[in-house]
Protein backbone atom coordinates (compact mmCIF):
# COMPACT_ATOMS: atom_id res chain seq x y z
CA UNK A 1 -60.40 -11.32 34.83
CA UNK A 2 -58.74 -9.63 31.57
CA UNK A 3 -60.61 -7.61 29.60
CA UNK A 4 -61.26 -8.85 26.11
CA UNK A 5 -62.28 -6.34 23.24
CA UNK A 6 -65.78 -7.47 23.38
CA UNK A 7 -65.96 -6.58 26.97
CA UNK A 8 -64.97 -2.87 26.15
CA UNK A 9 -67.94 -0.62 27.74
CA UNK A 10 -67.12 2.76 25.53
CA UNK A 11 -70.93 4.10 26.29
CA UNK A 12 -69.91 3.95 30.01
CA UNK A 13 -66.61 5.41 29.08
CA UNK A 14 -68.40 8.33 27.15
CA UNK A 15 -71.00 8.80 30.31
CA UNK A 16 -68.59 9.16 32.88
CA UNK A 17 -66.66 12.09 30.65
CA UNK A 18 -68.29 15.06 32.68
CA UNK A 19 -68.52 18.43 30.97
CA UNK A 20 -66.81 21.72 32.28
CA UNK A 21 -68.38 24.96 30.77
CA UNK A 22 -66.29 27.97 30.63
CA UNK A 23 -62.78 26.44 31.24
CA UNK A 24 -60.07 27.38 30.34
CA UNK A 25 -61.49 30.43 29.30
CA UNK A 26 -65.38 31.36 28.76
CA UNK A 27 -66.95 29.95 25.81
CA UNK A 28 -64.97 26.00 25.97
CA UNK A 29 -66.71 23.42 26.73
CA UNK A 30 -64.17 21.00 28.58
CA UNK A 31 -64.50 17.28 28.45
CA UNK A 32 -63.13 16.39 31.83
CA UNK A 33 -61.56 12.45 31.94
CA UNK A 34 -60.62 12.47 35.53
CA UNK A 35 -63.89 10.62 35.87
CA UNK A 36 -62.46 7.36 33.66
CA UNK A 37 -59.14 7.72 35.02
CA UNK A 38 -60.28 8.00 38.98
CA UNK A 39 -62.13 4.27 38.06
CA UNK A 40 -59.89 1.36 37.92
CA UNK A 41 -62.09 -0.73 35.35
CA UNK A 42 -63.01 1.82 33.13
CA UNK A 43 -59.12 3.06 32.67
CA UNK A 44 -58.18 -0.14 31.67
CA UNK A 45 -60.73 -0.40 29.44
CA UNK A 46 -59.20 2.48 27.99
CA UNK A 47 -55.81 1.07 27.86
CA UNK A 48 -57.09 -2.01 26.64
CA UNK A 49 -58.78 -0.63 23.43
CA UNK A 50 -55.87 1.28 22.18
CA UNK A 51 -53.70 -1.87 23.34
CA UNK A 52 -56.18 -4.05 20.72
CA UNK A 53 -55.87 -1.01 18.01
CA UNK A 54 -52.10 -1.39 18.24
CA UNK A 55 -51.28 -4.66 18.94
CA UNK A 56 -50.06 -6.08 15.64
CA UNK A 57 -48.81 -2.68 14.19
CA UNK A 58 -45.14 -3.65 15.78
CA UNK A 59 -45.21 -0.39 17.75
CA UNK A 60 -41.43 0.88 19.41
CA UNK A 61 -42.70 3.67 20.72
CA UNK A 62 -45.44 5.34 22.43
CA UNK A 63 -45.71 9.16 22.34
CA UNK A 64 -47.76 10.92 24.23
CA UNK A 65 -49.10 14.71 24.46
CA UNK A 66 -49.01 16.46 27.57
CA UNK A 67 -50.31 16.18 29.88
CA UNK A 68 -53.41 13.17 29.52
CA UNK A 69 -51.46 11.75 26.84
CA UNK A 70 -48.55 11.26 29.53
CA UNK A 71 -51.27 9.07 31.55
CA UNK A 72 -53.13 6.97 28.79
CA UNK A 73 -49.63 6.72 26.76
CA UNK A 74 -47.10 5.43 29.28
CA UNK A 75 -49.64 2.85 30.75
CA UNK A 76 -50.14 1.97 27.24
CA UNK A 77 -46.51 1.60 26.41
CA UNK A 78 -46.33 -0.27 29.10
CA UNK A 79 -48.66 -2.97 27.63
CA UNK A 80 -47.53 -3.28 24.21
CA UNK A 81 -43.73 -3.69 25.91
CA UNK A 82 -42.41 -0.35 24.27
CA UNK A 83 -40.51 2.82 25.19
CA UNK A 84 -42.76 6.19 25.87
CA UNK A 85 -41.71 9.48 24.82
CA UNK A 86 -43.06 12.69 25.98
CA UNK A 87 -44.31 15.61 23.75
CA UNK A 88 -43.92 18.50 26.64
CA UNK A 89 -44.70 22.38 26.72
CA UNK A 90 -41.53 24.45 25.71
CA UNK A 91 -39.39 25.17 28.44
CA UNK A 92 -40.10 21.29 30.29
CA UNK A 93 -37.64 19.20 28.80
CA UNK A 94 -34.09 19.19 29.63
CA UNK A 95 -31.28 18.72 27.12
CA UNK A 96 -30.87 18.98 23.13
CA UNK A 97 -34.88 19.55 21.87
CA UNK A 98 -36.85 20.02 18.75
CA UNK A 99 -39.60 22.35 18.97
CA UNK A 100 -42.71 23.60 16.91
CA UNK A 101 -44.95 26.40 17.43
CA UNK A 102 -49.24 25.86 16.64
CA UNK A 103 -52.32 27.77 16.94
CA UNK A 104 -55.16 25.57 19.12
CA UNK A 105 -58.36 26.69 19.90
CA UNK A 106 -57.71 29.62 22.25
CA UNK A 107 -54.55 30.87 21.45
CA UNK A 108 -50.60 29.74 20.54
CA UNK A 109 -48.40 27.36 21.87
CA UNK A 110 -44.87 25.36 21.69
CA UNK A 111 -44.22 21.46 22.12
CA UNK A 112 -41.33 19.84 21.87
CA UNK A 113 -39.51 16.47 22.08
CA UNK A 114 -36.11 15.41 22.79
CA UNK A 115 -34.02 15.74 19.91
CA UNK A 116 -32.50 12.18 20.45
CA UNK A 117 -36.36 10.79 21.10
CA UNK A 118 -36.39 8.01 18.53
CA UNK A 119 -34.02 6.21 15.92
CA UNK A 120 -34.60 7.18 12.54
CA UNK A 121 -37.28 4.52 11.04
CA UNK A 122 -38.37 3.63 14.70
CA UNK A 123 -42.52 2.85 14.42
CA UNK A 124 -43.82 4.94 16.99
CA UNK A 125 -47.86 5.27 17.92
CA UNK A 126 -48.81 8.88 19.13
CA UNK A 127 -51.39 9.32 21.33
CA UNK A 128 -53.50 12.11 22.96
CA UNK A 129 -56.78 12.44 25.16
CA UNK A 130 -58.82 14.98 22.71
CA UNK A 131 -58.62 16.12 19.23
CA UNK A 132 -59.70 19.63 19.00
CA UNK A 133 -58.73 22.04 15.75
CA UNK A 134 -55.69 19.23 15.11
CA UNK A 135 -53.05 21.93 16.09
CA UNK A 136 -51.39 20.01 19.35
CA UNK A 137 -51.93 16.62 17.08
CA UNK A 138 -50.50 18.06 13.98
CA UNK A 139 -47.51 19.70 15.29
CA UNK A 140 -46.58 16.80 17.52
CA UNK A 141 -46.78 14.80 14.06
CA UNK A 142 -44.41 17.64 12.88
CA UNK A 143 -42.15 16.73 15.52
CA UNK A 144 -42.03 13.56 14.84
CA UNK A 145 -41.59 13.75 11.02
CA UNK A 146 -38.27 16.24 11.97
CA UNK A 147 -36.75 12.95 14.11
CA UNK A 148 -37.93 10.68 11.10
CA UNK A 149 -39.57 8.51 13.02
CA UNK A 150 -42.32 6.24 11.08
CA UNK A 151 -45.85 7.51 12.11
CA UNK A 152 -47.98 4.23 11.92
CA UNK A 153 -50.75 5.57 14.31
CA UNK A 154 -52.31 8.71 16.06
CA UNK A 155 -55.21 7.62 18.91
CA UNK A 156 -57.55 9.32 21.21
CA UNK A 157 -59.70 9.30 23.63
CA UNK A 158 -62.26 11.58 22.85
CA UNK A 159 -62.47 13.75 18.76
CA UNK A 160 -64.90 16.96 18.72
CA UNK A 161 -65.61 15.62 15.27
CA UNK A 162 -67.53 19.66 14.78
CA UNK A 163 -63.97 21.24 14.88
CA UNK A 164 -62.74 18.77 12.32
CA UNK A 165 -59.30 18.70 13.88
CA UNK A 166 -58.48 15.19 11.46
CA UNK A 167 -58.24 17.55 8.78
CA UNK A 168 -54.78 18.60 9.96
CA UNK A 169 -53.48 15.59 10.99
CA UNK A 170 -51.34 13.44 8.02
CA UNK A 171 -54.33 11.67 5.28
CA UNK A 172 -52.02 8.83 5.24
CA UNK A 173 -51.56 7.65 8.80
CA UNK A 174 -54.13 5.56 10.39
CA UNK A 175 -56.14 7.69 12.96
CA UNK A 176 -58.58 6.65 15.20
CA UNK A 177 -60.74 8.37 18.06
CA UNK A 178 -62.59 5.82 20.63
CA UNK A 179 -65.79 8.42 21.62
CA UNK A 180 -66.98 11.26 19.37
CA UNK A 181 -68.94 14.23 20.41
């Protein structure tokens, strides 16, 4: 049977999220989602509540943050019928790239996306597993301003609403998180 939005069980999403102390380095708390993904029903749950937060927005693309973005983006794009784009680690993609350089919450970093990603104009929906300090969110948005693609929506699973990552991310795109700790 298809799940309906009604039928969307985000407190047994947010229970099976299990908690890693100390990883990747001593002091993080890690909100593991291999336990949603491992369980048939509750990942398409998933899917199917950013599917019914996207569904009218006329999304072309999907783009997703490595590497749990990858998982919840591409199965995502694959429902609303668009394309998926991946936001890699420097050094992962092949061919022409643009790049940015962040700070996140224990240390620095570079993403980047293929310079030929997305059309100018093209409505694309990014997408992530957990907003921290913003800095992965913000600088993929970054990215995606540099192709001038039209941001209509960042989504993800999880926001550690204490770290007030949204505060980064641009006031005038629609952003949504599905669980909040």
């Amino acid at each position: 049977m298809p799940t309906t939005q009604e039928h969307i069980a985000v407190d047994k999403i947010k229970a099976a999220i299990r908690e890693i102390p100390d990883f990747p380095k001593p002091g993080i708390l890690f909100k593991d989602i291999t336990p949603v993904l491992k369980d048939p029903v509750l990942l398409n749950q998933v899917v199917d509540y950013f599917y019914y937060q996207l569904k009218d927005k006329k999304i072309q693309y999907v783009a997703g943050i490595e590497s749990r973005g990858f998982i919840l983006g591409a199965a995502l794009a694959y429902k609303l019928g668009a394309g998926f784009i991946p936001i890699r680690k420097k050094g992962k993609l092949p061919g022409l790239v643009e790049q940015h350089e962040y700070d996140l919450e224990y240390g620095t970093d570079t993403i980047e996306i293929h310079a030929d990603a997305v059309e100018p104009g093209a409505r694309v929906a990014l997408i992530d597993d957990l907003l921290a300090t913003g800095g992965t969110a913000a600088a993929s948005c970054k990215l995606l301003e540099k192709l001038k693609a039209e941001l209509v929506s960042i989504q993800f699973l999880i926001e550690l609403e204490f770290l007030h990552g949204r505060e980064q991310l641009p006031t005038l795109v629609h952003t949504h998180a599905m669980i909040q700790f």
